[in-house]
PDB file of N, CA and C in Angstrom:
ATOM      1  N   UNK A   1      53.423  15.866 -55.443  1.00  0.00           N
ATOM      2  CA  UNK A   1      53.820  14.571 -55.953  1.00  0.00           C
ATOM      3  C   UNK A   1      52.584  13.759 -56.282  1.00  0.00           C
ATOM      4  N   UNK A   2      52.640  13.476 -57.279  1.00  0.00           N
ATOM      5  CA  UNK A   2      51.878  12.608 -57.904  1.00  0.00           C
ATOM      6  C   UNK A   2      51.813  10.737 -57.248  1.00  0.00           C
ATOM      7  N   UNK A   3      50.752  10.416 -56.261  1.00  0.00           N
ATOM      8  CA  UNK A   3      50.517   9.353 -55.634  1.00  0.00           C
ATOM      9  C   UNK A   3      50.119   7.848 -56.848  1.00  0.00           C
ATOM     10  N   UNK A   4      49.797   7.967 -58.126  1.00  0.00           N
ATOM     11  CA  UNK A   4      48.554   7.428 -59.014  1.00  0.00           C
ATOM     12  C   UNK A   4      49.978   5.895 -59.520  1.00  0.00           C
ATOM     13  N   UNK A   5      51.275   6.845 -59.624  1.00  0.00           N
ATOM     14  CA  UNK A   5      51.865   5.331 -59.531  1.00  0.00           C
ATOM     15  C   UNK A   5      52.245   4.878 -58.519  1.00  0.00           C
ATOM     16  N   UNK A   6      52.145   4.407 -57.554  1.00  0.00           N
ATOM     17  CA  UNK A   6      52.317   3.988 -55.867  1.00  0.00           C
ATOM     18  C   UNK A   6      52.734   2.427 -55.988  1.00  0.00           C
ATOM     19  N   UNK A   7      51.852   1.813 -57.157  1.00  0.00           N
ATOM     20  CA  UNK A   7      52.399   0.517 -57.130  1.00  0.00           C
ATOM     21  C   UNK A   7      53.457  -0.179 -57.896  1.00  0.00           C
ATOM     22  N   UNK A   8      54.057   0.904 -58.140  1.00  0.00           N
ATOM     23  CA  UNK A   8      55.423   0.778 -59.006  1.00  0.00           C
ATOM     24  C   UNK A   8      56.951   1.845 -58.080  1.00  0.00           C
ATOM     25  N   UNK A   9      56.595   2.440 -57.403  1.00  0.00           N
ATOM     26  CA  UNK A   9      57.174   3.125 -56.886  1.00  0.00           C
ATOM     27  C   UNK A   9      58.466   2.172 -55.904  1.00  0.00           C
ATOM     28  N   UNK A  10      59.220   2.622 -55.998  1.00  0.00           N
ATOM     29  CA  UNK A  10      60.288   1.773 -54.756  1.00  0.00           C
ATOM     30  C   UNK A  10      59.412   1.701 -53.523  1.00  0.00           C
ATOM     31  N   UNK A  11      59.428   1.011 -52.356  1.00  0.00           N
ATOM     32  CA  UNK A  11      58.275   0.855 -51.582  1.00  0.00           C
ATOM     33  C   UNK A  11      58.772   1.583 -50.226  1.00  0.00           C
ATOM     34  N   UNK A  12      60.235   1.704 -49.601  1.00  0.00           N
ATOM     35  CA  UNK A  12      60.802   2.504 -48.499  1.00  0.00           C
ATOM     36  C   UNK A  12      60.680   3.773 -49.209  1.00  0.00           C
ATOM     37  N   UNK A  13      60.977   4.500 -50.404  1.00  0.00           N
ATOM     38  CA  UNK A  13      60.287   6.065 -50.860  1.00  0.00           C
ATOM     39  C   UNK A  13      58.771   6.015 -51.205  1.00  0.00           C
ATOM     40  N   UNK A  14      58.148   5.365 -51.657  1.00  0.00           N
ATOM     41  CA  UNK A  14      56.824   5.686 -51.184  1.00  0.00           C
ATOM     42  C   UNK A  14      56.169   5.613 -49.823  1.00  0.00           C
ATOM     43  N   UNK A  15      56.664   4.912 -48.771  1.00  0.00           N
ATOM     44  CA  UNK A  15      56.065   5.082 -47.635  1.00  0.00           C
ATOM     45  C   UNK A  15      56.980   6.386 -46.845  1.00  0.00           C
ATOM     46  N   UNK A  16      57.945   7.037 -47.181  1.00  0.00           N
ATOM     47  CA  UNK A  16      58.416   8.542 -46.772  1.00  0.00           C
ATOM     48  C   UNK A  16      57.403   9.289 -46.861  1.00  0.00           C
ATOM     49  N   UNK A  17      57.286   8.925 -48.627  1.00  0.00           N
ATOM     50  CA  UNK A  17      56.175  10.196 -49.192  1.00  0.00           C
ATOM     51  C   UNK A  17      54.983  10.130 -48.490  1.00  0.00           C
ATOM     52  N   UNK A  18      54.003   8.963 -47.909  1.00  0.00           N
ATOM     53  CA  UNK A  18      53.189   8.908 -47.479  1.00  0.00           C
ATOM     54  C   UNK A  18      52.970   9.731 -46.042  1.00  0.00           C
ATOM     55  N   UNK A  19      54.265   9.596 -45.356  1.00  0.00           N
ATOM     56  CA  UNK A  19      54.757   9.776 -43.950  1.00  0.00           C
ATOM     57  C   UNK A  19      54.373  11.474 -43.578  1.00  0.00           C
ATOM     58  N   UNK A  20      55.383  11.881 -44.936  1.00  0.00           N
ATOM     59  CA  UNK A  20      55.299  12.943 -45.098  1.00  0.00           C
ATOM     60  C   UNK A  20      54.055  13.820 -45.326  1.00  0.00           C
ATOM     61  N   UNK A  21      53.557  13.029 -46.183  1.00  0.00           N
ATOM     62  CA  UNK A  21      52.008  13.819 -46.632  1.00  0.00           C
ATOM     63  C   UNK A  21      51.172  13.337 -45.525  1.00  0.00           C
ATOM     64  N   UNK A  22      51.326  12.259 -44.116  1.00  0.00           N
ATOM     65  CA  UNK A  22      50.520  12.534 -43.471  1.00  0.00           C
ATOM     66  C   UNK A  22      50.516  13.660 -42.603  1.00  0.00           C
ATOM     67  N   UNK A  23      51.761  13.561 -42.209  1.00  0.00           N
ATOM     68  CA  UNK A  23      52.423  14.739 -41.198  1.00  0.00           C
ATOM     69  C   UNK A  23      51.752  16.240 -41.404  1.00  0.00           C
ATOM     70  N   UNK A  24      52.384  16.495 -42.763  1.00  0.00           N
ATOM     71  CA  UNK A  24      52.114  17.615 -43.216  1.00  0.00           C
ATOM     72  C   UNK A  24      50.733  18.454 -43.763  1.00  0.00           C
ATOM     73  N   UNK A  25      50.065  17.343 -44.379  1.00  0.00           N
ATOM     74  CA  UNK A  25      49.041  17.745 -45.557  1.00  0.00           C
ATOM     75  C   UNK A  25      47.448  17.126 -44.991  1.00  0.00           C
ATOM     76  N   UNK A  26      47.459  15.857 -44.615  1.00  0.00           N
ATOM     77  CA  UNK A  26      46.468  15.229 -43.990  1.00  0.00           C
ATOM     78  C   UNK A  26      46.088  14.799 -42.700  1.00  0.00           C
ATOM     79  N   UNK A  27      44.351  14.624 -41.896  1.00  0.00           N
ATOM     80  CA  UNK A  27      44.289  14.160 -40.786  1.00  0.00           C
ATOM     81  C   UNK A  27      44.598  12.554 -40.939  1.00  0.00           C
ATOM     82  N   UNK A  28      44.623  11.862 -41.484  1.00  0.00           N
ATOM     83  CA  UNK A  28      45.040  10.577 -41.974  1.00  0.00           C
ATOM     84  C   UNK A  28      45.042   9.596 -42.779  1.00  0.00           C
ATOM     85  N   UNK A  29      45.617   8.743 -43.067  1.00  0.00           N
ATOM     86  CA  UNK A  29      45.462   8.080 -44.052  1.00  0.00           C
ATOM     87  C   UNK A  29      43.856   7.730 -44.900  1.00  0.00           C
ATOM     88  N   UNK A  30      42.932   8.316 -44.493  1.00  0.00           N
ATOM     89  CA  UNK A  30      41.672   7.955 -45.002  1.00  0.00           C
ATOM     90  C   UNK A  30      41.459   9.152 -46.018  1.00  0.00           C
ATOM     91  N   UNK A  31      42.010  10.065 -45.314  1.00  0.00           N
ATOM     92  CA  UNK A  31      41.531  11.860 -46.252  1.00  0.00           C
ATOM     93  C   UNK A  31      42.481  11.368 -47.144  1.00  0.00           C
ATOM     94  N   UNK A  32      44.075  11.229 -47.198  1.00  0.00           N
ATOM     95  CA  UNK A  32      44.626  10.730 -47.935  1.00  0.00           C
ATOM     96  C   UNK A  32      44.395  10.030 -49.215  1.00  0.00           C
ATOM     97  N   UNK A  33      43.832   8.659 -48.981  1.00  0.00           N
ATOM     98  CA  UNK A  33      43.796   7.906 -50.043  1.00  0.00           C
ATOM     99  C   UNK A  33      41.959   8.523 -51.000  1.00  0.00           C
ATOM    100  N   UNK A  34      42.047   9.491 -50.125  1.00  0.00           N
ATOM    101  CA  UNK A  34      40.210   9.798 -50.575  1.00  0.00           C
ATOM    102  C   UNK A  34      40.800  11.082 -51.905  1.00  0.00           C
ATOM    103  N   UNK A  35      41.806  12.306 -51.335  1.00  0.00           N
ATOM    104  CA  UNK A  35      42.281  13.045 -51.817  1.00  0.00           C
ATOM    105  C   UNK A  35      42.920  12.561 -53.373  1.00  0.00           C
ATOM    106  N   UNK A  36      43.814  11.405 -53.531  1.00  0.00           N
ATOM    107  CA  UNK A  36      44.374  11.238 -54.211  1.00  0.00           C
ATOM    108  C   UNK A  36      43.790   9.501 -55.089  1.00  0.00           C
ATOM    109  N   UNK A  37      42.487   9.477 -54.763  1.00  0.00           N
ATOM    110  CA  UNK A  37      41.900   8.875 -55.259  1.00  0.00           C
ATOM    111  C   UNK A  37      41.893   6.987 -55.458  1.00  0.00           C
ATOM    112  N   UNK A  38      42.693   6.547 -54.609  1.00  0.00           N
ATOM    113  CA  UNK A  38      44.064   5.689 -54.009  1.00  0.00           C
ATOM    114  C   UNK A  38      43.103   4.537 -53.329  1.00  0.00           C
ATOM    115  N   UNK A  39      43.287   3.580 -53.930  1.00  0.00           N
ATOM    116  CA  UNK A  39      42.284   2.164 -52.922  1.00  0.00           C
ATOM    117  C   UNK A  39      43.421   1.600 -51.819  1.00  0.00           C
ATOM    118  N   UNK A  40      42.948   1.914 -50.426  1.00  0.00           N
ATOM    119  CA  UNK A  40      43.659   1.995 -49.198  1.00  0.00           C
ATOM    120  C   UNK A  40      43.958   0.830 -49.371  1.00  0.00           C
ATOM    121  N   UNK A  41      43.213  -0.286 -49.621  1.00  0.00           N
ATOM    122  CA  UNK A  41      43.608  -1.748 -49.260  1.00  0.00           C
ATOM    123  C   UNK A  41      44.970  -1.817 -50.223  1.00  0.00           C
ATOM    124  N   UNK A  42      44.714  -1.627 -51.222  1.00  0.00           N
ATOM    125  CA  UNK A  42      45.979  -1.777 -52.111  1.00  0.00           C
ATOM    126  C   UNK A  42      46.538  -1.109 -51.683  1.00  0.00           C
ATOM    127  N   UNK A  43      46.997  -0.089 -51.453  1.00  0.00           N
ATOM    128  CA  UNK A  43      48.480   1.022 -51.038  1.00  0.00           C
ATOM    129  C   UNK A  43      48.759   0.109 -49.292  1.00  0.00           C
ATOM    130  N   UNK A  44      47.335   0.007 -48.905  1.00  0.00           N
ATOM    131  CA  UNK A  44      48.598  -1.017 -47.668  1.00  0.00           C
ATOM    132  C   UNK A  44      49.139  -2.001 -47.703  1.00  0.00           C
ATOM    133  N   UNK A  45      48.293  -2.772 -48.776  1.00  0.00           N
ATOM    134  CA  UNK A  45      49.259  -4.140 -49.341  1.00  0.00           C
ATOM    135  C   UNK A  45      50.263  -4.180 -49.786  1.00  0.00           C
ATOM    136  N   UNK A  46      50.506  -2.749 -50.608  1.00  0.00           N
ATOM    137  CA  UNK A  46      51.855  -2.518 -50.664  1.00  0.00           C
ATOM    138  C   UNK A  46      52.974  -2.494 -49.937  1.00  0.00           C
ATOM    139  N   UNK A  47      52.357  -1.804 -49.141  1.00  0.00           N
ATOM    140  CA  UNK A  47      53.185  -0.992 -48.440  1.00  0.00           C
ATOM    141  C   UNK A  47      53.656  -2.956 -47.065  1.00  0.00           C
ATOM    142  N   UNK A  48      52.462  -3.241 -46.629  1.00  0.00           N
ATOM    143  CA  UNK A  48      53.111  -4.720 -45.541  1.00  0.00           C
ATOM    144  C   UNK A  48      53.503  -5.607 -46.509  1.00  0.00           C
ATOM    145  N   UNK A  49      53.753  -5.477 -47.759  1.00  0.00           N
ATOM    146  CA  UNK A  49      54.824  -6.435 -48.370  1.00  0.00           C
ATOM    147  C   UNK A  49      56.035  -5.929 -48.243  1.00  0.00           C
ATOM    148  N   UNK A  50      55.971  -5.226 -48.271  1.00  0.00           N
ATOM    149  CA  UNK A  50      57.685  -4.116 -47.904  1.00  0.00           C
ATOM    150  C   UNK A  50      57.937  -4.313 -46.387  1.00  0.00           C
ATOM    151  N   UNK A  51      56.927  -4.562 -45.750  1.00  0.00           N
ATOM    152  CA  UNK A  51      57.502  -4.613 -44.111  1.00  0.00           C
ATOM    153  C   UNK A  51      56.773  -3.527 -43.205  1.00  0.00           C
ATOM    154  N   UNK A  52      55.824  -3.113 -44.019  1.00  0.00           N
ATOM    155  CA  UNK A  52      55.784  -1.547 -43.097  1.00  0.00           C
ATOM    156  C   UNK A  52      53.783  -1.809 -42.697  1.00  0.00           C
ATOM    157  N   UNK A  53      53.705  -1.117 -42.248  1.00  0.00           N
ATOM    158  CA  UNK A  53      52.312  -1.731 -40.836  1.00  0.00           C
ATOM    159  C   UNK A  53      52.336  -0.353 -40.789  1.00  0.00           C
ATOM    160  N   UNK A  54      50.161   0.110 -41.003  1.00  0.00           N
ATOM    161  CA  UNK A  54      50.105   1.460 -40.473  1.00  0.00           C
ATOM    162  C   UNK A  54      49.378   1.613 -39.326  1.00  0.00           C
ATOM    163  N   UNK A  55      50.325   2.596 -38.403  1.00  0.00           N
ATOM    164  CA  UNK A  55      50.012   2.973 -36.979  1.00  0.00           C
ATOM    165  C   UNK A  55      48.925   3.664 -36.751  1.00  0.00           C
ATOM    166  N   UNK A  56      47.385   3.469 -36.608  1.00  0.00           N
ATOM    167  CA  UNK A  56      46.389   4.320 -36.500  1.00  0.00           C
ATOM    168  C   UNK A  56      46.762   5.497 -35.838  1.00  0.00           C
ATOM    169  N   UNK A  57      47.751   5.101 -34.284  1.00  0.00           N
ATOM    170  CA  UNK A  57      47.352   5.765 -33.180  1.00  0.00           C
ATOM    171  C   UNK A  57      48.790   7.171 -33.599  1.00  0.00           C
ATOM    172  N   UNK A  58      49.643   7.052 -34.371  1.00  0.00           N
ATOM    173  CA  UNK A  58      50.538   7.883 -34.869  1.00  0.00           C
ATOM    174  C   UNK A  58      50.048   8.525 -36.238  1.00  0.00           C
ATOM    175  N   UNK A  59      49.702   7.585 -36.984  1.00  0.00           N
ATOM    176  CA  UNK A  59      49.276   8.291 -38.349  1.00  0.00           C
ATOM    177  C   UNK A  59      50.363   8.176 -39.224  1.00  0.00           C
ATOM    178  N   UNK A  60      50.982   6.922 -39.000  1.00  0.00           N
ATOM    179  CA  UNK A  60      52.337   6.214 -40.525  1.00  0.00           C
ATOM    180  C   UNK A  60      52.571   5.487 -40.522  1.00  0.00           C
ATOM    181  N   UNK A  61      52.939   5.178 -41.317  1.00  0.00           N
ATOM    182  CA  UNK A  61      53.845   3.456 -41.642  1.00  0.00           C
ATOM    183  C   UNK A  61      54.985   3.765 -40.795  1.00  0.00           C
ATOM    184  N   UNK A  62      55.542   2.409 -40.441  1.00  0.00           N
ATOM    185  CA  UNK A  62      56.355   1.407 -39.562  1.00  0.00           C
ATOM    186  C   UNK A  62      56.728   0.530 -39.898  1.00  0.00           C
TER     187      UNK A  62
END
Protein backbone atom coordinates (compact mmCIF):
# COMPACT_ATOMS: atom_id res chain seq x y z
CA UNK A 1 0.00 0.00 0.00
CA UNK A 2 0.99 3.05 -1.08
CA UNK A 3 1.53 5.56 2.24
CA UNK A 4 2.39 9.08 -0.19
CA UNK A 5 -1.44 10.00 0.09
CA UNK A 6 -1.86 9.75 3.98
CA UNK A 7 -3.16 13.20 4.09
CA UNK A 8 -6.15 12.62 2.23
CA UNK A 9 -6.82 9.25 3.33
CA UNK A 10 -9.93 8.66 5.79
CA UNK A 11 -7.95 9.02 9.09
CA UNK A 12 -9.46 5.66 11.33
CA UNK A 13 -8.14 3.53 7.83
CA UNK A 14 -5.03 5.13 7.69
CA UNK A 15 -4.09 4.67 11.21
CA UNK A 16 -5.13 0.56 10.73
CA UNK A 17 -2.79 0.69 7.88
CA UNK A 18 -0.17 2.22 9.97
CA UNK A 19 -0.97 -0.30 12.92
CA UNK A 20 -0.63 -2.85 10.68
CA UNK A 21 2.57 -1.99 8.95
CA UNK A 22 3.94 -1.47 12.37
CA UNK A 23 3.10 -4.83 13.67
CA UNK A 24 4.05 -6.55 10.73
CA UNK A 25 6.71 -4.82 8.53
CA UNK A 26 8.54 -2.31 10.92
CA UNK A 27 10.64 -1.77 14.31
CA UNK A 28 8.68 1.53 14.52
CA UNK A 29 7.26 4.31 13.50
CA UNK A 30 10.69 6.01 12.69
CA UNK A 31 11.89 3.07 10.09
CA UNK A 32 8.42 3.62 8.92
CA UNK A 33 8.08 7.10 8.01
CA UNK A 34 11.99 6.82 6.83
CA UNK A 35 10.90 3.72 4.47
CA UNK A 36 8.08 5.45 2.90
CA UNK A 37 9.56 8.70 2.81
CA UNK A 38 6.68 10.34 5.13
CA UNK A 39 7.39 13.64 7.45
CA UNK A 40 6.47 12.04 10.97
CA UNK A 41 5.35 15.35 12.29
CA UNK A 42 2.77 15.59 9.63
CA UNK A 43 1.41 11.93 9.59
CA UNK A 44 1.06 12.50 13.47
CA UNK A 45 -0.73 15.61 13.06
CA UNK A 46 -2.83 13.78 11.22
CA UNK A 47 -3.35 11.23 12.72
CA UNK A 48 -4.10 13.51 16.78
CA UNK A 49 -6.58 15.43 14.78
CA UNK A 50 -8.50 12.29 14.34
CA UNK A 51 -8.04 11.46 18.05
CA UNK A 52 -5.35 8.99 17.87
CA UNK A 53 -1.87 9.51 20.06
CA UNK A 54 1.25 7.32 19.24
CA UNK A 55 2.22 4.81 21.93
CA UNK A 56 6.11 4.66 21.90
CA UNK A 57 6.04 1.92 24.45
CA UNK A 58 3.49 -0.41 22.08
CA UNK A 59 4.40 0.87 18.71
CA UNK A 60 0.61 2.43 17.43
CA UNK A 61 -1.80 4.74 17.40
CA UNK A 62 -4.56 4.98 20.07
Amino acid sequence: MDLNNYATMDPVMLMSIINMKLRDEFDGLDDLVRYYEIDKAALCARLKDAGFDYLEATKQFR
